[in-house]
Protein backbone atom coordinates (compact mmCIF):
# COMPACT_ATOMS: atom_id res chain seq x y z
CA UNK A 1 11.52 -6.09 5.10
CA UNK A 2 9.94 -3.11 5.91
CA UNK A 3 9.88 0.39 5.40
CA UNK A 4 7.56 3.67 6.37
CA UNK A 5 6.76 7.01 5.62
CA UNK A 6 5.56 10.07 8.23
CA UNK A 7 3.78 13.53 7.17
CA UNK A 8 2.34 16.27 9.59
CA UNK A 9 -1.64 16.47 8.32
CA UNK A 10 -3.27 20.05 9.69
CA UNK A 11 -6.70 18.38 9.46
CA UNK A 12 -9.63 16.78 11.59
CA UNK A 13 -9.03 13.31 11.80
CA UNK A 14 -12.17 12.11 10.44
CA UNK A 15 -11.63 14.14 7.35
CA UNK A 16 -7.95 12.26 7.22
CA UNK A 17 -9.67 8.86 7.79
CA UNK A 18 -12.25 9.44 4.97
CA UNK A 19 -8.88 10.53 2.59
CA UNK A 20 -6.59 7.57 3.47
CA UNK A 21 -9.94 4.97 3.44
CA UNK A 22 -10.56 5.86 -0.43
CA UNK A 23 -8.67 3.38 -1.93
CA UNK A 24 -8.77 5.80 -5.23
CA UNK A 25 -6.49 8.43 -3.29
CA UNK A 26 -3.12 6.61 -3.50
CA UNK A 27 -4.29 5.83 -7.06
CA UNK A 28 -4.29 9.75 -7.74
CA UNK A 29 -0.15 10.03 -6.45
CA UNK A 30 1.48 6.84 -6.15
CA UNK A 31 3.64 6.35 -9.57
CA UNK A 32 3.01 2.50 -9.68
CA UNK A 33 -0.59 2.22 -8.59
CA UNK A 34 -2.93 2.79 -11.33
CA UNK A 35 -6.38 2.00 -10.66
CA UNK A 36 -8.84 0.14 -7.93
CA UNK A 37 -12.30 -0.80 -7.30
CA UNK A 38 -13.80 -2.78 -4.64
CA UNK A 39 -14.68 -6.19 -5.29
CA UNK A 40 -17.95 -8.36 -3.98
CA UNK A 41 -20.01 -5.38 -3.74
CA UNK A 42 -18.05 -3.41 -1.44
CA UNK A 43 -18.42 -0.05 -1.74
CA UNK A 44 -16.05 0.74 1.43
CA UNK A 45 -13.90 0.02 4.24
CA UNK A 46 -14.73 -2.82 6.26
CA UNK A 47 -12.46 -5.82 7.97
CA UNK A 48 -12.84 -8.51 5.52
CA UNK A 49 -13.03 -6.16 2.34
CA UNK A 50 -11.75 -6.91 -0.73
CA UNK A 51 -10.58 -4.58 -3.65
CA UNK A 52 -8.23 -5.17 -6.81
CA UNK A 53 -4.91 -3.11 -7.97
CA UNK A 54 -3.64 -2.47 -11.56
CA UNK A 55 0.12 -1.59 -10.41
CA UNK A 56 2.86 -0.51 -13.42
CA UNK A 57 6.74 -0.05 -12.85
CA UNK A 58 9.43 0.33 -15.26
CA UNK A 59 10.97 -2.80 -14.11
CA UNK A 60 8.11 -5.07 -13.75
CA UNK A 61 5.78 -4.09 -16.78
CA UNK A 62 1.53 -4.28 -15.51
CA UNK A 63 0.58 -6.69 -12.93
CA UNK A 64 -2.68 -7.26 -10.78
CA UNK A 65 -2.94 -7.70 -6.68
CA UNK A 66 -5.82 -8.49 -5.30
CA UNK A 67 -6.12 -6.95 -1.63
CA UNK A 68 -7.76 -8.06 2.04
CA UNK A 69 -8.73 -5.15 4.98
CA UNK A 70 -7.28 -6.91 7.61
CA UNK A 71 -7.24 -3.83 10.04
CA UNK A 72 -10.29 -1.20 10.03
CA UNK A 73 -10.11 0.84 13.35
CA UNK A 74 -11.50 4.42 12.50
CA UNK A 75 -9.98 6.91 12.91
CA UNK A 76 -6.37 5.03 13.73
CA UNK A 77 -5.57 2.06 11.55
CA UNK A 78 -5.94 1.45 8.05
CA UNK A 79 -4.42 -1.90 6.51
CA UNK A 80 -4.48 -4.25 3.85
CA UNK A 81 -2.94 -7.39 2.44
CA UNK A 82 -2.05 -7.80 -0.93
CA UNK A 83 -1.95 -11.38 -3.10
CA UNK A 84 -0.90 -12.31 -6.63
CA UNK A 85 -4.87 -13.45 -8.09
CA UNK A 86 -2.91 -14.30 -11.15
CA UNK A 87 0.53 -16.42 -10.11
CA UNK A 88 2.58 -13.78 -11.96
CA UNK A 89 5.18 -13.69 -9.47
CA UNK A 90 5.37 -17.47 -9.83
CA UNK A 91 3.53 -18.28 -6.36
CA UNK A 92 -0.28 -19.97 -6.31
CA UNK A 93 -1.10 -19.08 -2.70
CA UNK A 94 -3.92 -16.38 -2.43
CA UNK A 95 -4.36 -16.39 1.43
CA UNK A 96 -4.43 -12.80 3.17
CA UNK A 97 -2.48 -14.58 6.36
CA UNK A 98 0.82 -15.28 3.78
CA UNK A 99 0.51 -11.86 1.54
CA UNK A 100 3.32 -10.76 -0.92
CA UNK A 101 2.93 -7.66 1.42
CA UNK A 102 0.53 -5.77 3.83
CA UNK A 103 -0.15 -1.73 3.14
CA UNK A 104 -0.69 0.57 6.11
CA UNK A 105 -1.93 3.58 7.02
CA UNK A 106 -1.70 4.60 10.64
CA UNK A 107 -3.29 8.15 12.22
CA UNK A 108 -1.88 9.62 15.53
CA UNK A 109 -3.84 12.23 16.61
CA UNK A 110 -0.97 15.47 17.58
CA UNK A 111 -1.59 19.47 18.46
CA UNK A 112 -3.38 20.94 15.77
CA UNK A 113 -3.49 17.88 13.24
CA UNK A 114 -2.74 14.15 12.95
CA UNK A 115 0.55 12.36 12.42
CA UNK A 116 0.00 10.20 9.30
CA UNK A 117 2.43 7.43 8.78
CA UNK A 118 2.12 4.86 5.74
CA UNK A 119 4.33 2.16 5.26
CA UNK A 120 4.43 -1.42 4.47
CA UNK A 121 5.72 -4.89 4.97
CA UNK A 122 6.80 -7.07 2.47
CA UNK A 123 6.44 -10.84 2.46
CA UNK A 124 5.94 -13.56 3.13
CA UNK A 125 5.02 -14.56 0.10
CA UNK A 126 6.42 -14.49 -4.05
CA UNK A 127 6.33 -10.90 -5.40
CA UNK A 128 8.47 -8.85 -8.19
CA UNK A 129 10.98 -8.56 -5.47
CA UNK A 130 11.51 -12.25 -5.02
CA UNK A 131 12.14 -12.52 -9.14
CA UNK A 132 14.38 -9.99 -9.18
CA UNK A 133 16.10 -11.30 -6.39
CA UNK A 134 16.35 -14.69 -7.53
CA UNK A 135 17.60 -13.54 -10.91
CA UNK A 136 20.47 -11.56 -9.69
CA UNK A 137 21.07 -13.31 -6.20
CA UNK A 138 24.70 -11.74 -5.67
CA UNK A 139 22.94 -8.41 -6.18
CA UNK A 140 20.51 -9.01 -3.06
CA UNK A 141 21.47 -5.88 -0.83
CA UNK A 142 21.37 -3.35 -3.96
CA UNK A 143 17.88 -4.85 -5.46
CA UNK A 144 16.77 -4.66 -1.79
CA UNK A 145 17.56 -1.25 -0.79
CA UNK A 146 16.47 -0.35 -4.51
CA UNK A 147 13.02 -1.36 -4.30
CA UNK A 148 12.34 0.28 -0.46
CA UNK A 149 13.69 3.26 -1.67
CA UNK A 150 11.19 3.14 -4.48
CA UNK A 151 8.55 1.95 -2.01
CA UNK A 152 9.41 5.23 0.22
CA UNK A 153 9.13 7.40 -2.97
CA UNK A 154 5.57 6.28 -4.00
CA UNK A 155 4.54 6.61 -0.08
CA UNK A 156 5.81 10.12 -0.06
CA UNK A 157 4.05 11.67 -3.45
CA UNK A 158 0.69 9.49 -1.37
CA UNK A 159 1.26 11.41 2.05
CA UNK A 160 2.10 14.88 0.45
CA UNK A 161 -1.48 14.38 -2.32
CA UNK A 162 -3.40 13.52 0.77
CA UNK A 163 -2.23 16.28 3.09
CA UNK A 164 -2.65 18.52 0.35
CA UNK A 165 -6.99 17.24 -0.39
CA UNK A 166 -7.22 17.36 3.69
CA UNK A 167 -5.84 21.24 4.25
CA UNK A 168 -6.90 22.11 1.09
């Protein structure tokens, strides 16, 4: 499952790549993510990178993710894996190559700006979605299209906060 989001960004694209490389910038728009901070040191971007989430929804209460750069390609690609450090989603694997889901930010340059698109794939692995899945099974489709439609609501209030710091 997948879903993304696009937004028109009037703005140098190095400007855009320092906004959507801050992991604290989604923090400042998305309504589930909370709070970050880089992990081992890291004090940016880098393949390999690793920084921690503190995510809150209505419907699953607080959780943690732990996430992996797995794509660093200034100024076009942006991405990262996220795992469950703490089993709440009932799974124990912690490898970046089977994630609950992988984050994305991708920048096109275009006339007079860049074409920002963030989106994200879920799965493989256990997340929220799985549990809520499993506990209403004959309720797949609706939990499904629920929880993209949420995803694509947190992406959008992300775009429109970081067009607004890059023309601002």
């Amino acid at each position: 499952m997948e879903t993304a989001c696009d937004i028109v960004v009037e703005a140098d694209p190095g400007r855009l790549w320092e906004l959507v490389t801050d992991i604290e910038v989604p923090a400042r728009f998305s309504p589930e993510l909370r709070r970050v901070r880089w992990l081992d040191g890291a004090t940016g971007p880098a393949l390999g990178a690793r920084f921690e989430g503190h995510n809150r929804s209505e419907v699953l209460g607080e959780w943690r993710t732990e996430s992996h750069v797995v794509a660093c390609e200034p100024p076009k690609v942006f991405a990262w894996a996220t795992v469950d450090p703490d089993g709440r989603f009932g799974g124990d694997d912690v490898d970046p190559a089977q994630p609950m889901s992988t984050w994305y930010f991708e920048l096109q340059p275009r006339d007079g700006g860049v074409l920002l698109r963030h989106g994200v794939r879920l799965g493989p692995a256990r997340s929220g979605l799985t549990l809520a899945i499993e506990s209403r099974p004959e309720k797949k489709d609706a939990i499904v299209r629920y929880r993209l439609a949420e995803l694509r609501t947190g992406m959008e209030a992300t775009l429109r906060g970081i067009k607004d710091l890059a023309e601002g």
